[in-house]
Protein backbone atom coordinates (compact mmCIF):
# COMPACT_ATOMS: atom_id res chain seq x y z
CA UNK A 1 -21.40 -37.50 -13.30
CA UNK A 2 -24.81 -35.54 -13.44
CA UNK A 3 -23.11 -32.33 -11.79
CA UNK A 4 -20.56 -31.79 -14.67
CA UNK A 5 -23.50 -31.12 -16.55
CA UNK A 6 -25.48 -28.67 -13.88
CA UNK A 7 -25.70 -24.75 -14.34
CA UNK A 8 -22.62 -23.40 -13.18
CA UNK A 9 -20.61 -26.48 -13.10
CA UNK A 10 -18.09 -24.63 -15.83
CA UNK A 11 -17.92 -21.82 -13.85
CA UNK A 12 -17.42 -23.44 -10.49
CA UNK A 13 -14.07 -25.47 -12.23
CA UNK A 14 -13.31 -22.33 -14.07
CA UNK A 15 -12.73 -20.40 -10.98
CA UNK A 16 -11.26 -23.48 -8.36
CA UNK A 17 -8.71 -23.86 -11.94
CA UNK A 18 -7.99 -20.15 -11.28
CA UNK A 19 -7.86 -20.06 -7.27
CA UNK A 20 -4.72 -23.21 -8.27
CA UNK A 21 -2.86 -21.20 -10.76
CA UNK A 22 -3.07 -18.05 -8.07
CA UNK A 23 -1.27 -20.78 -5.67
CA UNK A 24 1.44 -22.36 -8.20
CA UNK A 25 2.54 -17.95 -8.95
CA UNK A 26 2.34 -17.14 -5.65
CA UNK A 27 4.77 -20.00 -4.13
CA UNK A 28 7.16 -19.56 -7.57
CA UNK A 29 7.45 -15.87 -6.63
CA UNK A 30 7.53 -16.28 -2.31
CA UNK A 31 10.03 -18.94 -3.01
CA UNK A 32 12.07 -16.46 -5.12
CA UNK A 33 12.10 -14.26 -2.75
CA UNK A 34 13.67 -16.14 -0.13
CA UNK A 35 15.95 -17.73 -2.12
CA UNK A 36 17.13 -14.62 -2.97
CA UNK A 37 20.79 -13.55 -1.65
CA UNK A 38 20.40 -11.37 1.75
CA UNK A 39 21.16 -7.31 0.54
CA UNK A 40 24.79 -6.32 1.36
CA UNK A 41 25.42 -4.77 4.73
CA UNK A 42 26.72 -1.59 3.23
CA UNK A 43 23.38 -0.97 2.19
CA UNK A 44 22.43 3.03 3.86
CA UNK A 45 18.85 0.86 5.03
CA UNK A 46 20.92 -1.60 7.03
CA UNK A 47 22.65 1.18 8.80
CA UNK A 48 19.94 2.45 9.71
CA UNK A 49 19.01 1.55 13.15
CA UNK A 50 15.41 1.71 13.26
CA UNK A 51 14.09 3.46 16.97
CA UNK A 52 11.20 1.56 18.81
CA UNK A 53 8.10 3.52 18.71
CA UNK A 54 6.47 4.60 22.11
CA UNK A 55 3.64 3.00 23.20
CA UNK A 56 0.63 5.58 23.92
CA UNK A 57 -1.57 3.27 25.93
CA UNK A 58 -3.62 5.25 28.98
């Protein structure tokens, strides 16, 4: 287990540890999100119909 002990070895765990804890937030809060109840349908956005936009290809 030479490597532990190589320059940058701390840093190289340091930031994989942080890259994992990014992960473990970012599922917790996505997963929040769609458990989250859908908004009500009297909501002004919902009635909203939203127009397609025109394509401007030549």
């Amino acid at each position: 287990m030479a490597w532990l002990h190589a320059d940058g070895a701390g840093i190289a765990l340091g930031i994989s540890a942080l890259f994992l804890l990014a992960a473990v937030l970012m599922h917790r809060v996505i997963r929040k999100v769609l458990m989250a109840p859908a908004p009500l349908s009297s909501d002004a956005a919902a009635q909203t119909p939203v127009a397609p936009q025109e394509s401007r290809h030549v």
